[in-house]
C-alpha atoms as a PDB file:
ATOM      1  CA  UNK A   1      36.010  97.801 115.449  1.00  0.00           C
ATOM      2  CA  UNK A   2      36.672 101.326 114.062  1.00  0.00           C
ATOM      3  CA  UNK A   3      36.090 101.097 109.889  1.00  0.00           C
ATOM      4  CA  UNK A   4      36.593 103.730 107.224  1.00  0.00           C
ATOM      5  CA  UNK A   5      33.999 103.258 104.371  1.00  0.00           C
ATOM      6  CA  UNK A   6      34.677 105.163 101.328  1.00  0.00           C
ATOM      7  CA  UNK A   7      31.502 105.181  99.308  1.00  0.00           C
ATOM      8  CA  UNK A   8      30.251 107.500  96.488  1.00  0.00           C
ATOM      9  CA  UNK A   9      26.544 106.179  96.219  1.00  0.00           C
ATOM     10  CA  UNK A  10      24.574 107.966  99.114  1.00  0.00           C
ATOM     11  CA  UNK A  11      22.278 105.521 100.118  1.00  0.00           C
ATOM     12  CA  UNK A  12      24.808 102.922 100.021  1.00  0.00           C
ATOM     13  CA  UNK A  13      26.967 104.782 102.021  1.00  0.00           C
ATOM     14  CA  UNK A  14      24.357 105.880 104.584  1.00  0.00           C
ATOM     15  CA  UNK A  15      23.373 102.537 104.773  1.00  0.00           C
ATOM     16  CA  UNK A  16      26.872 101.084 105.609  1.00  0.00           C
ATOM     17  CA  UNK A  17      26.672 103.790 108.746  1.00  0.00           C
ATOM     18  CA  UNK A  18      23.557 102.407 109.977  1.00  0.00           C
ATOM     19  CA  UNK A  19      24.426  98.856 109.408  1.00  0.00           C
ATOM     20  CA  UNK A  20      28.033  98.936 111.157  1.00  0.00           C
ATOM     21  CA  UNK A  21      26.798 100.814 113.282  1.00  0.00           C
ATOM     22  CA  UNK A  22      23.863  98.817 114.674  1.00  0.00           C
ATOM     23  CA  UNK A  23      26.645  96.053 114.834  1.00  0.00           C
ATOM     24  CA  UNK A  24      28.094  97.846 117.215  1.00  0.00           C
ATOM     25  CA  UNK A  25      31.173  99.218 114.992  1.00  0.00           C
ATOM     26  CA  UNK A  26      32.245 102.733 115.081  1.00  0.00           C
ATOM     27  CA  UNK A  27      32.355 104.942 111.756  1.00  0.00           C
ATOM     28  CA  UNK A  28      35.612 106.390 112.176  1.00  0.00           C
ATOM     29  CA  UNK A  29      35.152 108.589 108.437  1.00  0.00           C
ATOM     30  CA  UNK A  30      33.210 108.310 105.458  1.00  0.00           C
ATOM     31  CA  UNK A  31      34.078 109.515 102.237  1.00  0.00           C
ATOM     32  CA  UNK A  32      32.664 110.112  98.626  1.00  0.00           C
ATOM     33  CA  UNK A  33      35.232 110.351  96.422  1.00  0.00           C
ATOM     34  CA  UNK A  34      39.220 109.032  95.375  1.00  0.00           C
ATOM     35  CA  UNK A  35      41.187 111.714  96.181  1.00  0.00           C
ATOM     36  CA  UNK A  36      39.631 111.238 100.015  1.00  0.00           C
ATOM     37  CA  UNK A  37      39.895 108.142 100.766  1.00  0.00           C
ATOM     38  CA  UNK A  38      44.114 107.336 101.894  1.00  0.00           C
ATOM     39  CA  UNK A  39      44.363 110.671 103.671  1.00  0.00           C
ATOM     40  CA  UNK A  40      41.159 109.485 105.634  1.00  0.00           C
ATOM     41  CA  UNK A  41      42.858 106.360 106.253  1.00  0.00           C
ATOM     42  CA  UNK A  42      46.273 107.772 107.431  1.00  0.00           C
ATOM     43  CA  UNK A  43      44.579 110.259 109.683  1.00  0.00           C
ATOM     44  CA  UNK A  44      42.229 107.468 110.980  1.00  0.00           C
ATOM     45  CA  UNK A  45      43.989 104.038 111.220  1.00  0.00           C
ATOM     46  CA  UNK A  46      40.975 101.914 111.015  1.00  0.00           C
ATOM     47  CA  UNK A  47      40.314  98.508 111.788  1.00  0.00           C
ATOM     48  CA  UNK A  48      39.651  97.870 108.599  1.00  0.00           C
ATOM     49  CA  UNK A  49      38.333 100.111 105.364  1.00  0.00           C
ATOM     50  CA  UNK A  50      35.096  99.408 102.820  1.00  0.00           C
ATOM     51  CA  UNK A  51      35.982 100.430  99.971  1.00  0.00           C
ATOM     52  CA  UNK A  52      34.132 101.183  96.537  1.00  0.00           C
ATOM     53  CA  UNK A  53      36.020  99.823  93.486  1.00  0.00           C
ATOM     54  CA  UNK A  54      35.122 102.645  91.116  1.00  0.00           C
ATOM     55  CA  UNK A  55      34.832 106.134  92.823  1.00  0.00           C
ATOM     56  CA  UNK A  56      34.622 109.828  91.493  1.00  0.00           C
ATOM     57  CA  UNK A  57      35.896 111.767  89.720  1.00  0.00           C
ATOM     58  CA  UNK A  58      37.263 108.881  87.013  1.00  0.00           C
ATOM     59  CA  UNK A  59      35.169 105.911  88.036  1.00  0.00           C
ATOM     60  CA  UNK A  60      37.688 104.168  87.269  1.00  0.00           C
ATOM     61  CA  UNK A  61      39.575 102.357  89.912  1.00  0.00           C
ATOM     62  CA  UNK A  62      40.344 104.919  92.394  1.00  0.00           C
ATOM     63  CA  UNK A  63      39.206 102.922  95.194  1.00  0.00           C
ATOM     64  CA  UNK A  64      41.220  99.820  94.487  1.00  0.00           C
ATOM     65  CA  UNK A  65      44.179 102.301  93.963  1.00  0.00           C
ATOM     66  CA  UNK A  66      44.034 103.774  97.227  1.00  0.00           C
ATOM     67  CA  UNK A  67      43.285 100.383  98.990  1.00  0.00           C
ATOM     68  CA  UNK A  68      47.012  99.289  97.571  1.00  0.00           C
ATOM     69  CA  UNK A  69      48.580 102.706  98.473  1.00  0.00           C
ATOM     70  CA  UNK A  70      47.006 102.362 102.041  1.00  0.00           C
ATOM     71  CA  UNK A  71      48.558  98.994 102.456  1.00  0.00           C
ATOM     72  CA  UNK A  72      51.728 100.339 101.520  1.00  0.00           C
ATOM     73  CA  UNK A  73      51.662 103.185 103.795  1.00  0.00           C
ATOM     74  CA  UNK A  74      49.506 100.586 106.903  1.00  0.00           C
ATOM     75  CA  UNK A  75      51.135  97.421 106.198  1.00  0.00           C
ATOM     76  CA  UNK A  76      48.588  94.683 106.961  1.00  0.00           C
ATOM     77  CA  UNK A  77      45.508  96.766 106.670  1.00  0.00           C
ATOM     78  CA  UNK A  78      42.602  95.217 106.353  1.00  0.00           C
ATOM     79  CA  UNK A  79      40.668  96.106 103.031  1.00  0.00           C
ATOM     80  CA  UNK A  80      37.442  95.028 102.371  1.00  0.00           C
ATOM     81  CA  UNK A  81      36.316  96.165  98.185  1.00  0.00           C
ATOM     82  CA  UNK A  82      33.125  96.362  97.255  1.00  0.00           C
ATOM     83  CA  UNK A  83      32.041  96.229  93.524  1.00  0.00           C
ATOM     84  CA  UNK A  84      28.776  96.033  91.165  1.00  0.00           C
ATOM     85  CA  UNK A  85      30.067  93.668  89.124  1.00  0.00           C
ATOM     86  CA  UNK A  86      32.320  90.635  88.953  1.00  0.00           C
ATOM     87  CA  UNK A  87      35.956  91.950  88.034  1.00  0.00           C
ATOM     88  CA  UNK A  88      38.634  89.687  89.165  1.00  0.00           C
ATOM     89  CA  UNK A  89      41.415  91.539  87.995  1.00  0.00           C
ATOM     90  CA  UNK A  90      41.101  93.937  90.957  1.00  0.00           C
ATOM     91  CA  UNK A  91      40.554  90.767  93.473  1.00  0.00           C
ATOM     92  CA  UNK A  92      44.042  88.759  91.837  1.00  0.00           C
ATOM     93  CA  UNK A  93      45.525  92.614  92.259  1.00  0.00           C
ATOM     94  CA  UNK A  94      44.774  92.936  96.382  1.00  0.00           C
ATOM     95  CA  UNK A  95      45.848  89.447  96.528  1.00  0.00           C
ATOM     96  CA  UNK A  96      48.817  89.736  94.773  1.00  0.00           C
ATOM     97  CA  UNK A  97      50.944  90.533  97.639  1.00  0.00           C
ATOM     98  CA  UNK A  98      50.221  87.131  99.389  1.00  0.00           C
ATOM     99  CA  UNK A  99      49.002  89.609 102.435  1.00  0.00           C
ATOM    100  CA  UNK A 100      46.019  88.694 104.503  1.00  0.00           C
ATOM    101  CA  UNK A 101      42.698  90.640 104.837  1.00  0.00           C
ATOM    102  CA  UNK A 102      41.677  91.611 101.834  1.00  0.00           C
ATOM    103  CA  UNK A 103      37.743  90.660 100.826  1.00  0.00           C
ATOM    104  CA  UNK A 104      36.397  91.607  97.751  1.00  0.00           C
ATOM    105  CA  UNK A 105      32.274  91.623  97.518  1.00  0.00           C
ATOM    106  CA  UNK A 106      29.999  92.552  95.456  1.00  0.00           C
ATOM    107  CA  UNK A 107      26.994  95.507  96.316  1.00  0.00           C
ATOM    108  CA  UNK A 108      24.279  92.865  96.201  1.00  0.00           C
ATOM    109  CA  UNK A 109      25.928  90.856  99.092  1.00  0.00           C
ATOM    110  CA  UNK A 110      25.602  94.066 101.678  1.00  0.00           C
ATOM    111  CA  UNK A 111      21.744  92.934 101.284  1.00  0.00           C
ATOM    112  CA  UNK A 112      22.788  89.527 102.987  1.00  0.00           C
ATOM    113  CA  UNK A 113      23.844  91.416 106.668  1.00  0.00           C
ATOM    114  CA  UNK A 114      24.833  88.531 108.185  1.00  0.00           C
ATOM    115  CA  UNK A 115      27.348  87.279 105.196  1.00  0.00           C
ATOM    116  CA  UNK A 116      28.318  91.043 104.747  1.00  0.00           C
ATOM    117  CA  UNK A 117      29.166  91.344 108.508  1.00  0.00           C
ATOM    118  CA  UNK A 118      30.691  87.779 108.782  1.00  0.00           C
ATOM    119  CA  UNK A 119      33.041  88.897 105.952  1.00  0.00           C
ATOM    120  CA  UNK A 120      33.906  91.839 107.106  1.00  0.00           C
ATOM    121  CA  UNK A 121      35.000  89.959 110.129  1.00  0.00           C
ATOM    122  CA  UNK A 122      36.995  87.578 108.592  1.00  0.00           C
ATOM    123  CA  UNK A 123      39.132  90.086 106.833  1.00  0.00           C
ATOM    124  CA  UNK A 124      39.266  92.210 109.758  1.00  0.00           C
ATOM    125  CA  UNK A 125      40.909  89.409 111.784  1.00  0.00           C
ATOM    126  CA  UNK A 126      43.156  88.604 108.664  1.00  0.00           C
ATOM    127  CA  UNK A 127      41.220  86.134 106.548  1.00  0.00           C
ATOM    128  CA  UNK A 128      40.067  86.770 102.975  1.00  0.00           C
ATOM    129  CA  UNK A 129      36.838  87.002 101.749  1.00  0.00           C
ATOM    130  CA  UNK A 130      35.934  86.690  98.357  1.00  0.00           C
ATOM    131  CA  UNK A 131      32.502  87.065  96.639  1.00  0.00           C
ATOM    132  CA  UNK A 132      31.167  83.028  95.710  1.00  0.00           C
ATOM    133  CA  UNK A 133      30.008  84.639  92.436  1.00  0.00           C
ATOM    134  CA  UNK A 134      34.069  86.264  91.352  1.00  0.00           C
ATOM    135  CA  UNK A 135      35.122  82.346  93.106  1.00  0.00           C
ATOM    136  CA  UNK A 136      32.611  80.684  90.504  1.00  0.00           C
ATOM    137  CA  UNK A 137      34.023  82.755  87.512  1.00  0.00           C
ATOM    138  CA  UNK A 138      37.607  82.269  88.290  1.00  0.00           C
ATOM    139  CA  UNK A 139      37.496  78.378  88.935  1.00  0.00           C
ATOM    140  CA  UNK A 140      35.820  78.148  85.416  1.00  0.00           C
ATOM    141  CA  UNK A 141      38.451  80.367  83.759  1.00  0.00           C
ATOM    142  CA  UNK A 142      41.491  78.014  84.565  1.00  0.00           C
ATOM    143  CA  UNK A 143      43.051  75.681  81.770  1.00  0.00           C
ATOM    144  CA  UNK A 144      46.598  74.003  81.815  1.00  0.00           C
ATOM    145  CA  UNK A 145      47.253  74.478  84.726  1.00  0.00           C
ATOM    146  CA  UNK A 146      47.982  73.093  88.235  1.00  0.00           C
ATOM    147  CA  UNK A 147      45.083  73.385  89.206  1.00  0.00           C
ATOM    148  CA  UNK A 148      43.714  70.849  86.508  1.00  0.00           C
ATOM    149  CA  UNK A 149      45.260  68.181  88.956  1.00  0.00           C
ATOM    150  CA  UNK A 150      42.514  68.934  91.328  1.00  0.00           C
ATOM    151  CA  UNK A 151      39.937  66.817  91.988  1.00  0.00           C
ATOM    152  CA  UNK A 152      36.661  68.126  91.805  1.00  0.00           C
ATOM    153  CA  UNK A 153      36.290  67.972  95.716  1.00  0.00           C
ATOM    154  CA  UNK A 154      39.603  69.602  95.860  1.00  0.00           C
ATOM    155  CA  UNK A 155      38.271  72.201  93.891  1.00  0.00           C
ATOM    156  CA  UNK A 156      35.105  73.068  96.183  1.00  0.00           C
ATOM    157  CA  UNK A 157      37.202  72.681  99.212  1.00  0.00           C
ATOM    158  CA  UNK A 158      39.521  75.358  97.558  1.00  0.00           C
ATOM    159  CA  UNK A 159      36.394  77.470  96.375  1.00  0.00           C
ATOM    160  CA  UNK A 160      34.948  77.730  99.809  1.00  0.00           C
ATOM    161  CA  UNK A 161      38.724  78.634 100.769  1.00  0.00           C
ATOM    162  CA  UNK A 162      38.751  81.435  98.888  1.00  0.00           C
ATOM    163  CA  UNK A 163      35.338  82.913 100.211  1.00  0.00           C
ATOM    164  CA  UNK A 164      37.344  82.698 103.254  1.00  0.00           C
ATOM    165  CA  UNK A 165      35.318  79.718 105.306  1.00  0.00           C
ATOM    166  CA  UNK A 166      37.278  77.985 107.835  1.00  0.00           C
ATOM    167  CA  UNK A 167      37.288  74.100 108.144  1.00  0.00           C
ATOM    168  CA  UNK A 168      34.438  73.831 109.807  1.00  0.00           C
ATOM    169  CA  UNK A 169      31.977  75.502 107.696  1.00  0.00           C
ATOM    170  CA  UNK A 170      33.635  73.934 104.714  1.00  0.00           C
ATOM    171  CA  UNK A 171      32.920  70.372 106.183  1.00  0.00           C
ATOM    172  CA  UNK A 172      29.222  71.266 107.344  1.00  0.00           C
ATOM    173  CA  UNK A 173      29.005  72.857 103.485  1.00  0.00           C
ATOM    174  CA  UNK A 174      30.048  70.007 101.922  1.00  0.00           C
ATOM    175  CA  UNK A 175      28.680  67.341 104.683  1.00  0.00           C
ATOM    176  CA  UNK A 176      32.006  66.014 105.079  1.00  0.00           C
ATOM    177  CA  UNK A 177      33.588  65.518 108.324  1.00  0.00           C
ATOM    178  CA  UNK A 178      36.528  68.032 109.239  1.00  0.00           C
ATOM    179  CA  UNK A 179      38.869  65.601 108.870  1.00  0.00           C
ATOM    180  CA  UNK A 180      38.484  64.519 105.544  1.00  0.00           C
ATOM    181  CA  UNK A 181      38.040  68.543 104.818  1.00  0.00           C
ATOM    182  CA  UNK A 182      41.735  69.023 106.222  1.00  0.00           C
ATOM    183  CA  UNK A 183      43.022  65.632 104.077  1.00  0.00           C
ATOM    184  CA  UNK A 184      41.939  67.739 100.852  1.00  0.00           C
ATOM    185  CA  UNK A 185      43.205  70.807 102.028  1.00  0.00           C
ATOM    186  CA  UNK A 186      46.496  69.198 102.420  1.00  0.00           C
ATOM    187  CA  UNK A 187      46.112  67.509  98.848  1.00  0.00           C
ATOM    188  CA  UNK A 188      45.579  70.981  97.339  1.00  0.00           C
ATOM    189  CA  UNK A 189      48.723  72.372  98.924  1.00  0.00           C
ATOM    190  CA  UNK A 190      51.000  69.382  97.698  1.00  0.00           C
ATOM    191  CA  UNK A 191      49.303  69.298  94.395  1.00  0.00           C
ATOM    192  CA  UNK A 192      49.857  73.314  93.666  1.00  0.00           C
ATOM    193  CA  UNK A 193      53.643  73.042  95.471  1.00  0.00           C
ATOM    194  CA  UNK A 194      52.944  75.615  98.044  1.00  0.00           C
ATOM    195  CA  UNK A 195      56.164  75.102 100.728  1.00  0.00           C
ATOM    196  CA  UNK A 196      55.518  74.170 104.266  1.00  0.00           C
ATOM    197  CA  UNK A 197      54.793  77.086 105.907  1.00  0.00           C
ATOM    198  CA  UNK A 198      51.931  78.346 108.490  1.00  0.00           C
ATOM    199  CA  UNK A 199      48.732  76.925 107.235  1.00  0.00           C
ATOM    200  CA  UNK A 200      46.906  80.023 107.209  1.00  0.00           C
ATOM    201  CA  UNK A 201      49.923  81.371 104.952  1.00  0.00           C
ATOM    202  CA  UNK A 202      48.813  78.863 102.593  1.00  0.00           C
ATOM    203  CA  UNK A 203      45.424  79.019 102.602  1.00  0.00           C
ATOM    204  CA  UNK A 204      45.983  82.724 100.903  1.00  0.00           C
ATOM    205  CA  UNK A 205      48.439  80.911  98.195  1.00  0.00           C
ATOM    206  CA  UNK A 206      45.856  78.653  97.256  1.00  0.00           C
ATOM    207  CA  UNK A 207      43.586  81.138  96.533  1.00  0.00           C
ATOM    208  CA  UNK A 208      46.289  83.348  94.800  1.00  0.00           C
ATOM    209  CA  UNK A 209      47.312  80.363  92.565  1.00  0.00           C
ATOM    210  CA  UNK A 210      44.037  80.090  90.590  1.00  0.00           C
ATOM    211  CA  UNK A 211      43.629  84.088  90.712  1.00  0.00           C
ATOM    212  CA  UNK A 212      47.129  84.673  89.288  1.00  0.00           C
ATOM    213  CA  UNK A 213      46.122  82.050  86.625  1.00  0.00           C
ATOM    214  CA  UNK A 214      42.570  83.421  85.413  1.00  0.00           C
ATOM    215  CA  UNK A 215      44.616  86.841  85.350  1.00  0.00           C
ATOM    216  CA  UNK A 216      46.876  85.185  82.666  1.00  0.00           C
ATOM    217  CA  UNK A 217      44.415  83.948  81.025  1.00  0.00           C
ATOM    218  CA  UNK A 218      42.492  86.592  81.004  1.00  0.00           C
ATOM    219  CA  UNK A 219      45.065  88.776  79.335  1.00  0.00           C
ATOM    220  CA  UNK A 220      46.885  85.719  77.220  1.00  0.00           C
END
Protein backbone atom coordinates (compact mmCIF):
# COMPACT_ATOMS: atom_id res chain seq x y z
CA UNK A 1 0.00 0.00 0.00
CA UNK A 2 1.23 3.57 -0.73
CA UNK A 3 1.29 5.60 2.97
CA UNK A 4 2.08 9.21 3.74
CA UNK A 5 3.81 9.49 7.21
CA UNK A 6 4.04 12.88 8.55
CA UNK A 7 6.57 12.80 11.33
CA UNK A 8 8.66 15.58 13.01
CA UNK A 9 11.06 13.31 15.17
CA UNK A 10 13.88 12.11 12.72
CA UNK A 11 14.58 8.87 13.86
CA UNK A 12 11.05 8.10 14.21
CA UNK A 13 10.37 9.12 10.96
CA UNK A 14 13.34 7.37 9.32
CA UNK A 15 12.40 4.49 11.06
CA UNK A 16 8.73 4.38 9.78
CA UNK A 17 10.58 4.40 6.06
CA UNK A 18 12.55 1.45 6.83
CA UNK A 19 9.88 -0.39 8.61
CA UNK A 20 7.01 0.10 5.85
CA UNK A 21 9.21 -0.30 3.71
CA UNK A 22 10.71 -3.70 4.56
CA UNK A 23 6.90 -4.63 4.69
CA UNK A 24 6.82 -4.16 1.41
CA UNK A 25 4.80 -0.67 1.47
CA UNK A 26 5.78 2.20 -0.60
CA UNK A 27 6.63 5.74 1.04
CA UNK A 28 4.69 7.83 -1.15
CA UNK A 29 5.98 11.37 1.04
CA UNK A 30 7.25 12.13 4.29
CA UNK A 31 6.93 15.20 6.03
CA UNK A 32 8.18 17.15 9.20
CA UNK A 33 5.99 19.63 9.95
CA UNK A 34 1.85 20.90 9.96
CA UNK A 35 1.69 23.12 7.36
CA UNK A 36 3.02 19.94 5.03
CA UNK A 37 1.20 17.41 5.75
CA UNK A 38 -2.70 17.87 3.68
CA UNK A 39 -1.00 19.31 0.61
CA UNK A 40 1.20 16.04 0.73
CA UNK A 41 -1.85 14.15 1.05
CA UNK A 42 -3.89 15.83 -1.79
CA UNK A 43 -0.97 15.61 -4.15
CA UNK A 44 -0.39 11.94 -3.07
CA UNK A 45 -3.69 10.07 -2.32
CA UNK A 46 -2.30 7.48 -0.09
CA UNK A 47 -3.51 4.35 1.09
CA UNK A 48 -3.52 5.48 4.21
CA UNK A 49 -1.45 8.42 6.28
CA UNK A 50 0.71 8.10 9.84
CA UNK A 51 0.31 10.84 11.36
CA UNK A 52 2.02 12.62 14.46
CA UNK A 53 -0.52 14.19 16.88
CA UNK A 54 1.57 17.20 17.83
CA UNK A 55 3.81 18.57 14.95
CA UNK A 56 5.87 21.88 14.40
CA UNK A 57 5.70 24.79 14.49
CA UNK A 58 2.81 24.86 17.52
CA UNK A 59 3.06 21.33 18.81
CA UNK A 60 -0.05 21.54 19.32
CA UNK A 61 -2.42 19.48 17.33
CA UNK A 62 -1.51 20.17 13.86
CA UNK A 63 -1.42 16.67 12.92
CA UNK A 64 -4.83 15.69 14.19
CA UNK A 65 -6.03 18.93 12.40
CA UNK A 66 -4.88 18.03 9.13
CA UNK A 67 -5.94 14.30 9.53
CA UNK A 68 -9.76 15.84 9.83
CA UNK A 69 -9.19 18.37 6.96
CA UNK A 70 -7.79 15.42 4.80
CA UNK A 71 -10.87 13.41 5.45
CA UNK A 72 -12.88 16.18 4.44
CA UNK A 73 -11.14 16.85 1.31
CA UNK A 74 -10.49 12.34 0.77
CA UNK A 75 -13.61 11.16 2.20
CA UNK A 76 -12.87 7.76 3.77
CA UNK A 77 -9.18 8.17 4.16
CA UNK A 78 -7.59 6.09 6.18
CA UNK A 79 -5.73 7.87 9.16
CA UNK A 80 -3.64 6.20 11.36
CA UNK A 81 -2.38 8.98 14.64
CA UNK A 82 0.34 8.39 16.46
CA UNK A 83 0.91 10.02 19.94
CA UNK A 84 3.38 9.95 23.13
CA UNK A 85 0.88 9.97 25.40
CA UNK A 86 -2.65 8.82 26.12
CA UNK A 87 -5.07 11.74 24.94
CA UNK A 88 -8.46 10.56 24.10
CA UNK A 89 -9.89 13.66 23.19
CA UNK A 90 -8.13 13.52 19.80
CA UNK A 91 -9.18 9.59 19.41
CA UNK A 92 -13.31 10.51 20.40
CA UNK A 93 -12.47 13.59 17.75
CA UNK A 94 -11.36 11.13 14.53
CA UNK A 95 -14.12 9.00 15.63
CA UNK A 96 -16.59 11.41 15.84
CA UNK A 97 -17.75 11.17 12.38
CA UNK A 98 -18.83 7.45 12.79
CA UNK A 99 -16.26 6.95 9.62
CA UNK A 100 -14.09 3.91 9.44
CA UNK A 101 -10.23 3.76 9.48
CA UNK A 102 -9.07 5.78 11.84
CA UNK A 103 -6.34 4.12 14.51
CA UNK A 104 -4.92 6.04 17.06
CA UNK A 105 -1.46 4.53 18.73
CA UNK A 106 0.80 5.48 20.80
CA UNK A 107 4.98 5.87 19.84
CA UNK A 108 5.84 2.97 22.13
CA UNK A 109 3.58 0.53 20.11
CA UNK A 110 5.76 1.18 16.65
CA UNK A 111 8.38 -0.94 18.89
CA UNK A 112 5.80 -3.93 18.70
CA UNK A 113 6.19 -4.30 14.46
CA UNK A 114 3.92 -6.83 14.20
CA UNK A 115 0.92 -4.98 16.29
CA UNK A 116 2.08 -1.66 14.57
CA UNK A 117 1.80 -3.29 11.08
CA UNK A 118 -1.37 -5.37 11.94
CA UNK A 119 -2.95 -1.99 12.87
CA UNK A 120 -2.02 -0.23 10.27
CA UNK A 121 -3.73 -2.88 8.29
CA UNK A 122 -6.80 -2.87 9.90
CA UNK A 123 -7.38 0.78 9.40
CA UNK A 124 -6.14 0.64 6.01
CA UNK A 125 -8.88 -1.86 5.06
CA UNK A 126 -11.43 0.28 7.14
CA UNK A 127 -11.27 -1.02 10.70
CA UNK A 128 -10.22 1.05 13.72
CA UNK A 129 -7.47 0.63 15.78
CA UNK A 130 -7.12 2.01 19.00
CA UNK A 131 -4.15 1.90 21.46
CA UNK A 132 -5.26 -0.96 24.55
CA UNK A 133 -3.66 1.62 26.89
CA UNK A 134 -6.29 5.03 25.55
CA UNK A 135 -9.14 1.66 25.55
CA UNK A 136 -8.11 0.98 29.33
CA UNK A 137 -8.40 4.75 30.29
CA UNK A 138 -11.62 5.39 28.59
CA UNK A 139 -13.56 2.22 29.89
CA UNK A 140 -12.53 3.42 33.46
CA UNK A 141 -13.68 7.01 32.83
CA UNK A 142 -17.44 6.10 32.16
CA UNK A 143 -20.20 6.69 34.93
CA UNK A 144 -24.08 6.89 34.38
CA UNK A 145 -24.17 5.80 31.57
CA UNK A 146 -25.27 3.08 29.09
CA UNK A 147 -22.60 1.56 29.22
CA UNK A 148 -23.00 0.78 33.07
CA UNK A 149 -25.55 -1.92 31.75
CA UNK A 150 -22.67 -3.86 30.48
CA UNK A 151 -21.58 -6.77 31.85
CA UNK A 152 -18.14 -7.05 32.58
CA UNK A 153 -17.62 -9.58 29.61
CA UNK A 154 -19.53 -7.18 27.55
CA UNK A 155 -17.16 -4.73 28.43
CA UNK A 156 -13.87 -6.71 27.32
CA UNK A 157 -15.62 -7.91 24.28
CA UNK A 158 -16.26 -4.12 23.55
CA UNK A 159 -12.58 -3.19 24.68
CA UNK A 160 -10.98 -5.58 22.29
CA UNK A 161 -13.60 -3.98 19.73
CA UNK A 162 -12.26 -0.89 19.96
CA UNK A 163 -8.50 -1.98 19.45
CA UNK A 164 -10.09 -3.09 16.35
CA UNK A 165 -9.83 -7.21 16.79
CA UNK A 166 -12.22 -9.12 14.82
CA UNK A 167 -14.28 -12.05 16.36
CA UNK A 168 -11.91 -14.35 16.16
CA UNK A 169 -9.10 -12.92 18.00
CA UNK A 170 -11.55 -11.64 20.54
CA UNK A 171 -12.74 -15.30 21.24
CA UNK A 172 -9.07 -16.83 21.23
CA UNK A 173 -8.31 -13.54 23.70
CA UNK A 174 -10.83 -14.24 25.90
CA UNK A 175 -10.91 -18.28 25.38
CA UNK A 176 -14.39 -18.12 24.47
CA UNK A 177 -15.75 -19.72 21.49
CA UNK A 178 -16.81 -17.29 18.53
CA UNK A 179 -20.11 -17.86 19.10
CA UNK A 180 -20.61 -16.85 22.43
CA UNK A 181 -18.13 -13.76 21.33
CA UNK A 182 -20.88 -12.75 18.64
CA UNK A 183 -23.94 -13.40 21.47
CA UNK A 184 -22.13 -10.46 23.51
CA UNK A 185 -21.47 -8.46 20.69
CA UNK A 186 -25.07 -8.51 19.92
CA UNK A 187 -25.91 -7.79 23.73
CA UNK A 188 -23.72 -4.67 23.55
CA UNK A 189 -25.50 -3.34 20.49
CA UNK A 190 -29.11 -3.84 22.03
CA UNK A 191 -27.96 -2.66 25.36
CA UNK A 192 -26.33 0.83 23.91
CA UNK A 193 -29.54 1.11 21.20
CA UNK A 194 -27.39 1.16 18.18
CA UNK A 195 -30.18 0.53 15.08
CA UNK A 196 -29.87 -2.45 12.87
CA UNK A 197 -27.58 -1.62 10.46
CA UNK A 198 -24.31 -3.38 8.82
CA UNK A 199 -22.47 -4.94 11.65
CA UNK A 200 -19.28 -3.46 10.91
CA UNK A 201 -21.26 0.02 11.03
CA UNK A 202 -21.84 -0.84 14.50
CA UNK A 203 -18.90 -2.09 15.64
CA UNK A 204 -17.52 1.75 15.12
CA UNK A 205 -20.75 3.02 17.26
CA UNK A 206 -19.85 0.93 19.99
CA UNK A 207 -16.66 2.20 20.26
CA UNK A 208 -17.88 5.86 19.67
CA UNK A 209 -20.50 5.45 22.48
CA UNK A 210 -18.03 5.09 25.40
CA UNK A 211 -15.54 7.69 23.61
CA UNK A 212 -18.28 10.33 23.23
CA UNK A 213 -19.03 9.62 26.96
CA UNK A 214 -15.39 9.87 28.59
CA UNK A 215 -15.29 13.15 26.33
CA UNK A 216 -18.27 14.44 28.45
CA UNK A 217 -16.98 13.53 31.24
CA UNK A 218 -13.95 14.64 30.74
CA UNK A 219 -15.07 18.19 30.16
CA UNK A 220 -18.39 17.98 32.62
Amino acid sequence: MRVVIAEDNALLREGLVLLLGSAGHEVAAVVGSGPEILPALLAQRPDIAVLDVRMPPGFRDEGLRAALAARERLPGLPVLVLSQYVEESYAAELLSGGARGVGYLLKDRVGCVDEFLDALDRVARGGTALDPEVVTELMGRHADSPLDALTPREREVLRLMAEGHDNTTIARTLVITERSVSKHIGNVFLKLGLPPSDSGHRRVLAVLAYLRHARHVRHA
